[in-house]
C-alpha atoms as a PDB file:
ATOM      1  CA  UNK A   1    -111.855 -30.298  -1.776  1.00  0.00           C
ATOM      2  CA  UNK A   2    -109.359 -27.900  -2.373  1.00  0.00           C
ATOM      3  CA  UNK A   3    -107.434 -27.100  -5.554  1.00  0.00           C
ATOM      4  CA  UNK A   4    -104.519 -25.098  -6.829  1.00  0.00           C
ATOM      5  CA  UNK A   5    -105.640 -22.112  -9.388  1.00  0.00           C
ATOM      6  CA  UNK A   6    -104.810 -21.250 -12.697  1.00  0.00           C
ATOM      7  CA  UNK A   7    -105.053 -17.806 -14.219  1.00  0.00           C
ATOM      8  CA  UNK A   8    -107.381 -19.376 -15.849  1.00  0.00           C
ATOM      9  CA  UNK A   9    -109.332 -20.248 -12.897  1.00  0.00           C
ATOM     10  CA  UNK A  10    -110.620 -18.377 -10.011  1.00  0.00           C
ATOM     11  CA  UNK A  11    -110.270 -14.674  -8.917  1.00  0.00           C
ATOM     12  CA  UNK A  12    -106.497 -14.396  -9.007  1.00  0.00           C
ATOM     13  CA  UNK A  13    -103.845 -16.799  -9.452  1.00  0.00           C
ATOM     14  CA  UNK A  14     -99.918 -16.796 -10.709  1.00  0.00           C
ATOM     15  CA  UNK A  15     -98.730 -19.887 -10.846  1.00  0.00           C
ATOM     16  CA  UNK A  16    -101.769 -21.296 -12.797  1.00  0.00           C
ATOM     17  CA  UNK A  17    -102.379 -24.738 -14.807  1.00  0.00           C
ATOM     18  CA  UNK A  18    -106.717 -24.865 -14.438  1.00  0.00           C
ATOM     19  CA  UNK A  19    -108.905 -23.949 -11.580  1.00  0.00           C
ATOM     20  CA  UNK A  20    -111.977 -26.353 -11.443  1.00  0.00           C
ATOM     21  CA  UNK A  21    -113.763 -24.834  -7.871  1.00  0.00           C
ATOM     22  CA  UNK A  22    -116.428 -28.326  -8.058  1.00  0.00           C
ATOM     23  CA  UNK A  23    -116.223 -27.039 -11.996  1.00  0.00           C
ATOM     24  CA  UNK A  24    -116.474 -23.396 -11.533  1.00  0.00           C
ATOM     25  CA  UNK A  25    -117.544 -20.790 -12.934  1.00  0.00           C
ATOM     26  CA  UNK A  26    -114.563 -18.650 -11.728  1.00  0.00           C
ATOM     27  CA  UNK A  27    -113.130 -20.071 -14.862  1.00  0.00           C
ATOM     28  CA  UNK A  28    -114.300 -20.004 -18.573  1.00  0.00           C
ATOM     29  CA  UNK A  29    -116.696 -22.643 -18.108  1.00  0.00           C
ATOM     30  CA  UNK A  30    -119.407 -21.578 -16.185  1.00  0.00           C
ATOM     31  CA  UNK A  31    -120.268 -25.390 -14.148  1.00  0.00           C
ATOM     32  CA  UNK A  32    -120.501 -26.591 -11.315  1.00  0.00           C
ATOM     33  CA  UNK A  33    -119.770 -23.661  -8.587  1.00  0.00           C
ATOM     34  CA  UNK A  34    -122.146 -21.034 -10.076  1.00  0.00           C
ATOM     35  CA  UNK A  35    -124.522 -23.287 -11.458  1.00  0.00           C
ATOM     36  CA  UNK A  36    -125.967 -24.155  -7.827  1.00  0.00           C
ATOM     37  CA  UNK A  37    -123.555 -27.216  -6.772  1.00  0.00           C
ATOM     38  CA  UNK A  38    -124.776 -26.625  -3.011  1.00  0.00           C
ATOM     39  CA  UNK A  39    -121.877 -24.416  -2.485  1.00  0.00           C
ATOM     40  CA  UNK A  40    -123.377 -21.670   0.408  1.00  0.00           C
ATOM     41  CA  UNK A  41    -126.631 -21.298   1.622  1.00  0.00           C
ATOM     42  CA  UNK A  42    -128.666 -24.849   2.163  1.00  0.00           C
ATOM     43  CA  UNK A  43    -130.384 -23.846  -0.734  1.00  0.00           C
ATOM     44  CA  UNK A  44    -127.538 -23.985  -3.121  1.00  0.00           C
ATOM     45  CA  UNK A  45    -127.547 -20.595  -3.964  1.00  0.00           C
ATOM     46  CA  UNK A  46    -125.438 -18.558  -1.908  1.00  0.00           C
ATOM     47  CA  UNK A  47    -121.600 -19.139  -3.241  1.00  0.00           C
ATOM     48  CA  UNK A  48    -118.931 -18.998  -0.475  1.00  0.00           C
ATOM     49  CA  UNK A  49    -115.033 -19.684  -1.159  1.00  0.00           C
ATOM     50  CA  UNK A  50    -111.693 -19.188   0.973  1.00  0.00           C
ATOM     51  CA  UNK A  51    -108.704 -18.280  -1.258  1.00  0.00           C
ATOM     52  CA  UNK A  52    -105.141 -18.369  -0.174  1.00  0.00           C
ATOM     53  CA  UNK A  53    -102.740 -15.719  -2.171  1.00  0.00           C
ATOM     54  CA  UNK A  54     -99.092 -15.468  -1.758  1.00  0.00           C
ATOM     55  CA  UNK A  55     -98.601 -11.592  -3.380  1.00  0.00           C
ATOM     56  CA  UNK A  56     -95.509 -11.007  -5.820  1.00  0.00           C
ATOM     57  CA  UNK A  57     -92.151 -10.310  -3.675  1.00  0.00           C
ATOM     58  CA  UNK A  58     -91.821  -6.524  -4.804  1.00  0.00           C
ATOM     59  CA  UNK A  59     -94.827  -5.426  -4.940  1.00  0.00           C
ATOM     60  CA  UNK A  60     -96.540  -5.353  -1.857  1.00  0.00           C
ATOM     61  CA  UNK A  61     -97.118  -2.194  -0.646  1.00  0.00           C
ATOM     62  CA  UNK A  62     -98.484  -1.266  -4.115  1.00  0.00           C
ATOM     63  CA  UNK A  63    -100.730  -4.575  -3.760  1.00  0.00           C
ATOM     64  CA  UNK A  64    -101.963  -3.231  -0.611  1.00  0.00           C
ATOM     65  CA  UNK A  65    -102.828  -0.157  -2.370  1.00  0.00           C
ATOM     66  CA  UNK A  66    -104.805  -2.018  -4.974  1.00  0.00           C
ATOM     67  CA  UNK A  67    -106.848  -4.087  -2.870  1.00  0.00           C
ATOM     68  CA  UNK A  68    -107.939  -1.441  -0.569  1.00  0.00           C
ATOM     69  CA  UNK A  69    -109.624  -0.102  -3.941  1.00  0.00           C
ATOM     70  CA  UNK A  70    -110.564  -3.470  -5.351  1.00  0.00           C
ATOM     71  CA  UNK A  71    -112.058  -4.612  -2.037  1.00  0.00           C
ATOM     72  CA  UNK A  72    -114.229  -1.133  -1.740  1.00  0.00           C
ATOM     73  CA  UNK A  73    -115.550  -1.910  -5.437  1.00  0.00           C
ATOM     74  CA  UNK A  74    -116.439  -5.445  -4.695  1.00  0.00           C
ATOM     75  CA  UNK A  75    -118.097  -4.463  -1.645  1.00  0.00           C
ATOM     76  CA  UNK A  76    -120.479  -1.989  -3.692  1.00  0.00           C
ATOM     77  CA  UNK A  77    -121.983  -4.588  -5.735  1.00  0.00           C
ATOM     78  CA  UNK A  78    -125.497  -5.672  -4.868  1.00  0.00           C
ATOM     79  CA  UNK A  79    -124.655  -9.470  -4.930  1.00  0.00           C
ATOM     80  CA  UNK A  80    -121.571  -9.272  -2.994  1.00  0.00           C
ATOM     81  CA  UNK A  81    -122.724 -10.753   1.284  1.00  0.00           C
ATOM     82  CA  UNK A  82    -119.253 -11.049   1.925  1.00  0.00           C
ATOM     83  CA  UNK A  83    -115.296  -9.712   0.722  1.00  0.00           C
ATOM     84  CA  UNK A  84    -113.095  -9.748   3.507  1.00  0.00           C
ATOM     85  CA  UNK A  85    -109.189  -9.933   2.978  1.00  0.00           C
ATOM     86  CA  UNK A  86    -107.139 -11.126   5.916  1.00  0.00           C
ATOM     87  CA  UNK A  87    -103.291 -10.415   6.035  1.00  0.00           C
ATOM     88  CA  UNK A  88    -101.116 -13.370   7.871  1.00  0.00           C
ATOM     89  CA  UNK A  89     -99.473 -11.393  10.813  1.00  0.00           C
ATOM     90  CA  UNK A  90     -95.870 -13.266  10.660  1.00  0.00           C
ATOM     91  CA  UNK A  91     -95.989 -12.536   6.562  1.00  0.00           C
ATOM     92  CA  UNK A  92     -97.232  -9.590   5.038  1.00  0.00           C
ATOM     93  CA  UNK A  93     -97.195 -11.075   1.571  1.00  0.00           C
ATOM     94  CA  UNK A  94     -99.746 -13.712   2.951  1.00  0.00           C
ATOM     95  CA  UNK A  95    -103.477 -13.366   2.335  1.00  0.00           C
ATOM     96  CA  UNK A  96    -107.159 -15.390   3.363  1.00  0.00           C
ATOM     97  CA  UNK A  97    -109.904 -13.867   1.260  1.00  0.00           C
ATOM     98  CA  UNK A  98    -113.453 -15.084   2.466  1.00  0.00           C
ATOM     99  CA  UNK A  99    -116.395 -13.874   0.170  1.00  0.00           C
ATOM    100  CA  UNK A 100    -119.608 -14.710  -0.741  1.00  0.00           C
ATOM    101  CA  UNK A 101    -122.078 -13.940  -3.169  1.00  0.00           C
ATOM    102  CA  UNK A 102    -125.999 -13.887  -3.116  1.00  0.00           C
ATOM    103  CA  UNK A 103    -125.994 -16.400  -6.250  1.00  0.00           C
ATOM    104  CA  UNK A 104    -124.276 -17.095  -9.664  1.00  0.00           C
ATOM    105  CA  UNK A 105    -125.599 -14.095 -11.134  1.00  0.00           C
ATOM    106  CA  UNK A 106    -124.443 -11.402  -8.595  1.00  0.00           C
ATOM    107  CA  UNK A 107    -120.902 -13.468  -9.060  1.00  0.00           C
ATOM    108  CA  UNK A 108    -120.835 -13.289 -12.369  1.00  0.00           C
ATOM    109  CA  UNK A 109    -121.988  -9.496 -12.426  1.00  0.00           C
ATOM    110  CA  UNK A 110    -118.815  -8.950  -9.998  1.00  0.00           C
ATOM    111  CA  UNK A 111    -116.253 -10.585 -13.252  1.00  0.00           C
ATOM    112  CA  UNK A 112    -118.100  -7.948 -15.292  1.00  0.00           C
ATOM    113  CA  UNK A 113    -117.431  -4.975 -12.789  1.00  0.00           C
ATOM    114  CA  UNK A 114    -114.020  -6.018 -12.447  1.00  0.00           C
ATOM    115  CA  UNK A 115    -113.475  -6.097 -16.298  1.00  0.00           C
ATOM    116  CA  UNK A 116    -115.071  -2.757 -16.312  1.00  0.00           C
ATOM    117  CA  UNK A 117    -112.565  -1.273 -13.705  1.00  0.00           C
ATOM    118  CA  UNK A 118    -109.365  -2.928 -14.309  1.00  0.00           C
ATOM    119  CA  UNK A 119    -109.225  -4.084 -17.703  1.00  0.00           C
ATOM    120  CA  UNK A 120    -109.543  -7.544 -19.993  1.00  0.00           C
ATOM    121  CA  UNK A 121    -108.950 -11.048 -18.440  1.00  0.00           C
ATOM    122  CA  UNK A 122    -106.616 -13.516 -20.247  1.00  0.00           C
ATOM    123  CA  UNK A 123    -108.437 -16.105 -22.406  1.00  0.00           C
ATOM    124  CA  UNK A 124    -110.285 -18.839 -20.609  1.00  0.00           C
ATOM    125  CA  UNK A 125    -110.265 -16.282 -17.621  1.00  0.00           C
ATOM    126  CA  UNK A 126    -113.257 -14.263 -15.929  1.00  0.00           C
ATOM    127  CA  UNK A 127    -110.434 -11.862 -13.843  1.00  0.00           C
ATOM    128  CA  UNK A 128    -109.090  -8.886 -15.138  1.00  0.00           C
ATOM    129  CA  UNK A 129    -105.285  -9.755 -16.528  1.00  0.00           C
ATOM    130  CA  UNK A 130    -103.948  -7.131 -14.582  1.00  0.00           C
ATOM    131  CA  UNK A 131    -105.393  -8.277 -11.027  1.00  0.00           C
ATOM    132  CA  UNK A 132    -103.489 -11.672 -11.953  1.00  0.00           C
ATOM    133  CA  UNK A 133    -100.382 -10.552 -12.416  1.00  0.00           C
ATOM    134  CA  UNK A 134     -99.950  -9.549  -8.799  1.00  0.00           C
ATOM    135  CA  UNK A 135     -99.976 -12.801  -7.468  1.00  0.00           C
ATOM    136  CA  UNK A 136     -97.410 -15.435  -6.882  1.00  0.00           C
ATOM    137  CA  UNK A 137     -99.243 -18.115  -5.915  1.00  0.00           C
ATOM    138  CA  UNK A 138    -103.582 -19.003  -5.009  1.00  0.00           C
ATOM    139  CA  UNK A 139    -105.139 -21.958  -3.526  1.00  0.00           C
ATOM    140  CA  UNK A 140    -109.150 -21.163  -3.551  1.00  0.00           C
ATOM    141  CA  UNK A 141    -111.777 -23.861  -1.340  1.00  0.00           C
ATOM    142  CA  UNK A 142    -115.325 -23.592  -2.185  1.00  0.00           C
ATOM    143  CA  UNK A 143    -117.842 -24.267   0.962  1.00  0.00           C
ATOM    144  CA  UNK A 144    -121.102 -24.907   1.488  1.00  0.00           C
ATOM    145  CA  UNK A 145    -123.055 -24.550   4.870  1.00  0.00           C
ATOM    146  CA  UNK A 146    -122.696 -27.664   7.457  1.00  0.00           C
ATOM    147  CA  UNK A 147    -125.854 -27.280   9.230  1.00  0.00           C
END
């Protein structure tokens, strides 16, 4: 299950029309995702997602910048298991992110640190408006554990 994501959707997003992660919480809602949809551990509680970003032609070395800092932040918050960026080797404007997060409440605690840091979202979104506007393009895919 995979789905394209909205500014109003999941952590970043560009090209947006509504994220629904298995009806996420990344977005205004608050379902599904982060309410224990069996997304993570085998307990339901751990929340685990891949997400695809295409950065802004332009600005990538600033972008770079950024998420050296954002990445550090994330990383400092008790909830936070996992935040690991990736950078496609053939296209430097390419990115994987793989994170996880202890439960809903550590996730949403890391929308509240990022609104601290970096500023208000956009209506309907949890991510700071000016993390967004960075992006081109985002494809986010929840997982839950196979085994």
């Amino acid at each position: 299950m995979s789905q394209t994501l909205t500014r109003r959707g999941f952590v970043w997003g560009a090209t947006m029309a509504t994220a629904n992660l298995a009806g996420s919480a990344l977005g205004a809602s608050g379902g599904g995702l982060a309410q224990g949809s069996g997304v993570g551990t085998q307990d339901g509680t751990t929340l685990t997602a891949m997400t695809y970003i295409t950065v802004r032609e332009g600005v990538q070395q600033t972008t770079e910048d950024f998420l050296r800092d954002l990445i550090a932040a994330s990383r400092s918050e008790g909830g936070c298991l996992a935040y690991v960026f990736y950078q496609e080797v053939d296209n430097a404007r390419q990115f994987v992110v793989f994170e996880q997060w202890r439960d809903a409440a550590a996730l949403s605690a890391h929308f509240q640190h990022l609104q601290e840091l970096y500023g208000p979202p956009r209506q309907g979104a949890n991510v700071p408006a000016s993390i967004l506007e960075r992006f081109e393009s985002i494809r986010g895919v929840p997982y839950r554990v196979f085994v």
